[in-house]
C-alpha atoms as a PDB file:
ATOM      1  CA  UNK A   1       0.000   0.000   0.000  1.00  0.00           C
ATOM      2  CA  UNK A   2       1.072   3.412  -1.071  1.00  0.00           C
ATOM      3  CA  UNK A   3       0.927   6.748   1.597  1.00  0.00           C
ATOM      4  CA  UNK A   4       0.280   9.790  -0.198  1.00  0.00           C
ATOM      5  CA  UNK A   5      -0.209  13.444   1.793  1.00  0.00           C
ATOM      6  CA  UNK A   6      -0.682  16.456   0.430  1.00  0.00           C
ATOM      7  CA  UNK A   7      -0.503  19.980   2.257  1.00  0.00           C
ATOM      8  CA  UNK A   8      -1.514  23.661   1.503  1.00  0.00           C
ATOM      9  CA  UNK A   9      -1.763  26.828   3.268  1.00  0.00           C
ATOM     10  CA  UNK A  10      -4.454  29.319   1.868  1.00  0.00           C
ATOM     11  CA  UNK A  11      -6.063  32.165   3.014  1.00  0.00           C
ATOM     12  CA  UNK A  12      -9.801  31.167   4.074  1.00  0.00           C
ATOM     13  CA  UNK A  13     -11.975  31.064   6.531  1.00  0.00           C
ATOM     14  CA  UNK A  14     -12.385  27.426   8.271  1.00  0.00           C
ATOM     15  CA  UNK A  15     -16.106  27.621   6.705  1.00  0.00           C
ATOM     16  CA  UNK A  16     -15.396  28.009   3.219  1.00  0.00           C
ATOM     17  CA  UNK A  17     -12.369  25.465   3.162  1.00  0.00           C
ATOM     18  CA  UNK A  18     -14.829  22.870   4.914  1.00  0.00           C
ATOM     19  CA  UNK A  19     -17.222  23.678   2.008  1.00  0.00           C
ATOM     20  CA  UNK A  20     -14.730  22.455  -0.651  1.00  0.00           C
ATOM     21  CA  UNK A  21     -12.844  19.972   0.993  1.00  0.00           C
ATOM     22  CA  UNK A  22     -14.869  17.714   3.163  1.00  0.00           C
ATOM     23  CA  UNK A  23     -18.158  17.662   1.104  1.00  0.00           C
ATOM     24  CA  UNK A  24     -16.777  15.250  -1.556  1.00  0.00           C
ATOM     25  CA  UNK A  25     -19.616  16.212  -3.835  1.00  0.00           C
ATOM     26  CA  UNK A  26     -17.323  19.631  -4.808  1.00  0.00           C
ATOM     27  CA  UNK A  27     -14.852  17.396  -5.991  1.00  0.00           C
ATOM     28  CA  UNK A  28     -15.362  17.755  -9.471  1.00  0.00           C
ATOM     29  CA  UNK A  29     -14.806  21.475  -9.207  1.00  0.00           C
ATOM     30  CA  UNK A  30     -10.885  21.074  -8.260  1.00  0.00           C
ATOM     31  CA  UNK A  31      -9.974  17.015  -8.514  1.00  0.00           C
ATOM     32  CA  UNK A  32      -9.429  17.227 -12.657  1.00  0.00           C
ATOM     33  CA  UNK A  33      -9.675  13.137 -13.081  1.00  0.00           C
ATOM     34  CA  UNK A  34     -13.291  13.183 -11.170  1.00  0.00           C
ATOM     35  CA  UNK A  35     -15.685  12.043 -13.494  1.00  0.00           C
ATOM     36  CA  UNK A  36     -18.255  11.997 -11.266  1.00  0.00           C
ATOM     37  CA  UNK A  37     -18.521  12.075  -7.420  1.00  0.00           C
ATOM     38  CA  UNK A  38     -21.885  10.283  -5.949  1.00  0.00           C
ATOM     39  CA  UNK A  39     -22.927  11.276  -2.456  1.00  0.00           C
ATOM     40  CA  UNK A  40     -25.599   9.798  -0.381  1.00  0.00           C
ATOM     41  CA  UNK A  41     -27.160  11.524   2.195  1.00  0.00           C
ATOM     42  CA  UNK A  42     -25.515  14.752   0.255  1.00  0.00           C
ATOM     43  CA  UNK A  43     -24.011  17.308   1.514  1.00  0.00           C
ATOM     44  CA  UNK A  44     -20.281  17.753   4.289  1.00  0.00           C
ATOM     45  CA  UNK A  45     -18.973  14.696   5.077  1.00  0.00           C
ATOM     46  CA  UNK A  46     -20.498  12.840   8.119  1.00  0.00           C
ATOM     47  CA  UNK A  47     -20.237   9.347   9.715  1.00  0.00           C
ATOM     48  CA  UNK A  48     -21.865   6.834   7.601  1.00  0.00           C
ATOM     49  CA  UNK A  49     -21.867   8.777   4.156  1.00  0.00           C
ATOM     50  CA  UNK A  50     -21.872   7.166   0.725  1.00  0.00           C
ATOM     51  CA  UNK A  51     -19.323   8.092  -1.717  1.00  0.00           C
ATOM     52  CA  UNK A  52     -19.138   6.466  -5.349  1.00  0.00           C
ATOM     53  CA  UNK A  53     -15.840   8.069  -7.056  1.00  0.00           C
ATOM     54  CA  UNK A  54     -15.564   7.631 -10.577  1.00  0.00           C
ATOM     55  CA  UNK A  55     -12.878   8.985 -12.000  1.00  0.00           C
ATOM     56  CA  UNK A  56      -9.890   7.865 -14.595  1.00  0.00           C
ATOM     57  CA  UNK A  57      -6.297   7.491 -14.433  1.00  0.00           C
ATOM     58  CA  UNK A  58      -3.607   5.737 -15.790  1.00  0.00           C
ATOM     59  CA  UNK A  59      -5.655   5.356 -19.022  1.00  0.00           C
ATOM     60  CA  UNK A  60      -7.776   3.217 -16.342  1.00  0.00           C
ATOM     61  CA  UNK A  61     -11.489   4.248 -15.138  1.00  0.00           C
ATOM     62  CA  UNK A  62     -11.923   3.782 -11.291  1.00  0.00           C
ATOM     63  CA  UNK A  63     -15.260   2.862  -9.363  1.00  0.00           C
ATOM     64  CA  UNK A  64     -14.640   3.389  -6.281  1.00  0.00           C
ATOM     65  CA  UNK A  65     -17.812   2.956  -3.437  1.00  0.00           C
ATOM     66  CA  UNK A  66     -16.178   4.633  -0.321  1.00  0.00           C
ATOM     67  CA  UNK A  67     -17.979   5.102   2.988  1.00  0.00           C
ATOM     68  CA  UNK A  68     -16.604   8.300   5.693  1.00  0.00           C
ATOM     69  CA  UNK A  69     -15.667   6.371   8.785  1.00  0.00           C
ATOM     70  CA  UNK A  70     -15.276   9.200  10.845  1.00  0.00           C
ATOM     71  CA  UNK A  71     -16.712  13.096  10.376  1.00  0.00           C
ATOM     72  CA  UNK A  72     -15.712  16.511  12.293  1.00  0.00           C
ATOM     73  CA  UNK A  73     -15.920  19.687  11.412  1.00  0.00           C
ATOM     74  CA  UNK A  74     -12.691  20.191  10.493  1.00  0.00           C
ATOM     75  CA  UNK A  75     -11.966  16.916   9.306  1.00  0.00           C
ATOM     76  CA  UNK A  76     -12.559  13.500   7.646  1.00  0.00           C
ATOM     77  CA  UNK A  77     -11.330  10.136   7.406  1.00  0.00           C
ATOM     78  CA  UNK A  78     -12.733   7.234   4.965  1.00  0.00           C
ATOM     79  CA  UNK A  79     -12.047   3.985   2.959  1.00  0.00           C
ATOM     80  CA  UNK A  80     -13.193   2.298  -0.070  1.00  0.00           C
ATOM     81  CA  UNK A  81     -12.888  -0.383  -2.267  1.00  0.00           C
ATOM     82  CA  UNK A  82     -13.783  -1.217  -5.750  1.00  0.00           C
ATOM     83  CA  UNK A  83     -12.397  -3.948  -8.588  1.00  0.00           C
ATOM     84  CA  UNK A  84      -9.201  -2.260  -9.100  1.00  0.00           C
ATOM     85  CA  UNK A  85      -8.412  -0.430  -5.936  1.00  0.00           C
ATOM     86  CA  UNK A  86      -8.804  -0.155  -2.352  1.00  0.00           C
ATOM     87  CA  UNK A  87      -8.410   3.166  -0.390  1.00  0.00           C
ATOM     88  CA  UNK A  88      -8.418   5.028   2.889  1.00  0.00           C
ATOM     89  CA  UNK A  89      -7.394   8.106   3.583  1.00  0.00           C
ATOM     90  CA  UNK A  90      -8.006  11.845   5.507  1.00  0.00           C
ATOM     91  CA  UNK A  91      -9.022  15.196   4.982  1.00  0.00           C
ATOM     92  CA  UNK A  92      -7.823  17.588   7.650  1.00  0.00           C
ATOM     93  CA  UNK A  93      -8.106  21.519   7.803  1.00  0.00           C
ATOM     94  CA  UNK A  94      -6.317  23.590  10.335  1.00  0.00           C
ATOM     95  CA  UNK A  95      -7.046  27.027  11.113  1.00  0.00           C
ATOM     96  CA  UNK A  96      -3.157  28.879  11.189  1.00  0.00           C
ATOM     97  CA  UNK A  97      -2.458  32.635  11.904  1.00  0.00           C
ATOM     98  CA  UNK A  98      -3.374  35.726  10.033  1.00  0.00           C
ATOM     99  CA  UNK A  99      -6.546  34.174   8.275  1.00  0.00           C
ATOM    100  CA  UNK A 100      -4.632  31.322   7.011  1.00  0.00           C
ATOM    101  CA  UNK A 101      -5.836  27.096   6.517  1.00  0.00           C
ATOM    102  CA  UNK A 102      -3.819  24.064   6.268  1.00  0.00           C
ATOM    103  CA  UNK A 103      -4.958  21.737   3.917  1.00  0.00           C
ATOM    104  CA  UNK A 104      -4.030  18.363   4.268  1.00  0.00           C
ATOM    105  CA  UNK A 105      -4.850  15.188   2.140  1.00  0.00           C
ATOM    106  CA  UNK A 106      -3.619  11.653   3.118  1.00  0.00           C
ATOM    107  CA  UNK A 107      -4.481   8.495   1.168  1.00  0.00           C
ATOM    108  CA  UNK A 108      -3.250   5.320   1.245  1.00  0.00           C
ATOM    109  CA  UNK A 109      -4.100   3.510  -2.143  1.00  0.00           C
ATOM    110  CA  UNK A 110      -3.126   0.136  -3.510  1.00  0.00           C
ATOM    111  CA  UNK A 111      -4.384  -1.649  -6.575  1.00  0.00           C
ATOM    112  CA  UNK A 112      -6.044  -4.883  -6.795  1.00  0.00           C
ATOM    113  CA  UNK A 113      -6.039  -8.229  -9.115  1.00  0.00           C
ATOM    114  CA  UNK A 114      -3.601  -7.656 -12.315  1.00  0.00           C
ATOM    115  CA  UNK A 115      -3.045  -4.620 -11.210  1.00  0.00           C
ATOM    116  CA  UNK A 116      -1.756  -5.115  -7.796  1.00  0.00           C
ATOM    117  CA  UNK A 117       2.387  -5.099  -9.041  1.00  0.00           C
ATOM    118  CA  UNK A 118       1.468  -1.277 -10.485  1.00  0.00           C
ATOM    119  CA  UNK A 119       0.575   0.302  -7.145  1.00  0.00           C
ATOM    120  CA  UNK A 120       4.398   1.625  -6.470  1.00  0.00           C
ATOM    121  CA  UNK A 121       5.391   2.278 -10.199  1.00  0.00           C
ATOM    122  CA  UNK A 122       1.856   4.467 -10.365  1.00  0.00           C
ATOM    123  CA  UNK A 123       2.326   6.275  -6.800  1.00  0.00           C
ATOM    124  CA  UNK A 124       4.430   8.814  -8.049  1.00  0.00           C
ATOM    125  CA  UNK A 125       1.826  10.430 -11.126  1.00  0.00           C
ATOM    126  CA  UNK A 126      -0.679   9.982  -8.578  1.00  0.00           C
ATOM    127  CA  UNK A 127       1.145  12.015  -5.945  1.00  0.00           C
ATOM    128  CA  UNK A 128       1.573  14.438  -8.964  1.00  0.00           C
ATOM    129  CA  UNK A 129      -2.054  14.029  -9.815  1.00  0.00           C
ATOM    130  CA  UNK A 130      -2.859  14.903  -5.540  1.00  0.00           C
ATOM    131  CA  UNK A 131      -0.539  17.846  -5.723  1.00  0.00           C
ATOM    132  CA  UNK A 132      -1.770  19.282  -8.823  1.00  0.00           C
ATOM    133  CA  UNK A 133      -5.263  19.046  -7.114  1.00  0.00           C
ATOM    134  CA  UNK A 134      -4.461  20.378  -4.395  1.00  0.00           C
ATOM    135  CA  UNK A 135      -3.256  22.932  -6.154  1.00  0.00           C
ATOM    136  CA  UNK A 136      -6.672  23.584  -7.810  1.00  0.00           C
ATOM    137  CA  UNK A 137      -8.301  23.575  -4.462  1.00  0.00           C
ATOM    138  CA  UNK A 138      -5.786  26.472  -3.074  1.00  0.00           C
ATOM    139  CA  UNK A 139      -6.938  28.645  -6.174  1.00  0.00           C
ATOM    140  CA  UNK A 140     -10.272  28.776  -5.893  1.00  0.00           C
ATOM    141  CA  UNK A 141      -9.883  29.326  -1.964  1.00  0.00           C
ATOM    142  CA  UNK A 142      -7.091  31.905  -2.379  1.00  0.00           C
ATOM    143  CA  UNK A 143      -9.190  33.968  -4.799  1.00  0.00           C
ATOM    144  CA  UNK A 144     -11.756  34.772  -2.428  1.00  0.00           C
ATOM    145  CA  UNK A 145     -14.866  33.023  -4.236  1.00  0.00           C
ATOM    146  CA  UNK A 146     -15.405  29.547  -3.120  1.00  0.00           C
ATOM    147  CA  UNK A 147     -18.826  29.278  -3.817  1.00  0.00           C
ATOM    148  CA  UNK A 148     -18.748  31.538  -7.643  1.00  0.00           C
ATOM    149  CA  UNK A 149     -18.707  29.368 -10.651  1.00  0.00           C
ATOM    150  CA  UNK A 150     -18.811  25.862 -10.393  1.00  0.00           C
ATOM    151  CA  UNK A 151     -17.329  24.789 -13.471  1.00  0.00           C
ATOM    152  CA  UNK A 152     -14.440  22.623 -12.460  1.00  0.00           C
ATOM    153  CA  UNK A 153     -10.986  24.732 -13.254  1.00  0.00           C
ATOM    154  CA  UNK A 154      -8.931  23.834 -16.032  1.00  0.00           C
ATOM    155  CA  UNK A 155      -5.383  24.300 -17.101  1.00  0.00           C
ATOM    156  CA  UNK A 156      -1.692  23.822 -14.902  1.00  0.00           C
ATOM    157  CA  UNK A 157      -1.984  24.257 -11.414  1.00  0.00           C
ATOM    158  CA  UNK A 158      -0.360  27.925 -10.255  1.00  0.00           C
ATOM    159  CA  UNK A 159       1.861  27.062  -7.430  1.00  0.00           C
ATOM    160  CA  UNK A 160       2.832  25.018  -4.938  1.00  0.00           C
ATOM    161  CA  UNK A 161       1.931  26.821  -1.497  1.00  0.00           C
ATOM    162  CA  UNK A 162       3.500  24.100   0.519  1.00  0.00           C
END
């Protein structure tokens, strides 16, 4: 199994980085290989929630049924499993001086069946694929408009803020 964390510092409120980043149904709007994020009861992240990621990588497309294990305000921890893959993982935010969150994104992944030998020669464009997300996510957040269009952001991430 592969560990892969992610962190950024942005200037946000708690609130609207909690918006983003622990209701997985505003994934699409900064995770570029989302496809389509399913979330039952919808809405933040809380004990018990369904997840169905679909997204594609590797030339692959991933179903991945996920369930959130455990819910705070500021944070979120989950695991999943579908054909290919099997993942847990946490979303943390932490509220820093001066108006300024930490973002931070573990996940452990490994692939399943065939695919299984892949997991370490893949971990490194996925950690890519994580930091140029995260990237996205510290955009929208840093330009002051979390909830304004909600067309998923295109194009190289900016910078790393890390």
């Amino acid at each position: 199994m592969s560990a892969i964390t992610g962190r950024r510092v942005v200037r946000a409120s708690l609130d609207d980085a909690a918006r983003l980043f622990l209701d997985w149904s505003q994934d699409a709007r900064w995770r570029a290989q989302v496809r389509r994020m399913t979330v039952e009861p919808p809405g933040p992240a809380r004990v018990g929630q369904r997840i169905v990621e679909e997204l594609r990588f590797a030339g692959l497309d991933f179903v991945t049924p996920t369930r959130i294990e455990h819910a705070g305000p500021t944070d979120a921890e989950y695991r999943g499993a579908g054909a290919m893959v099997t993942v847990h993982g946490a979303r943390r935010l932490q509220a820093l001086p001066e108006g300024r969150v930490a973002l931070v994104a573990t996940l452990h992944v490994r692939l399943r069946g065939p695919l299984r030998p892949l997991t370490g020669l893949l971990t490194p464009s996925y950690r890519r694929l994580q930091e140029h997300d995260l990237d996205r996510l510290a955009r929208i957040l840093d330009s002051g408009t979390p909830d304004g269009d909600r067309t998923p952001l295109q194009g190289p991430p900016l910078r790393s803020m890390s």
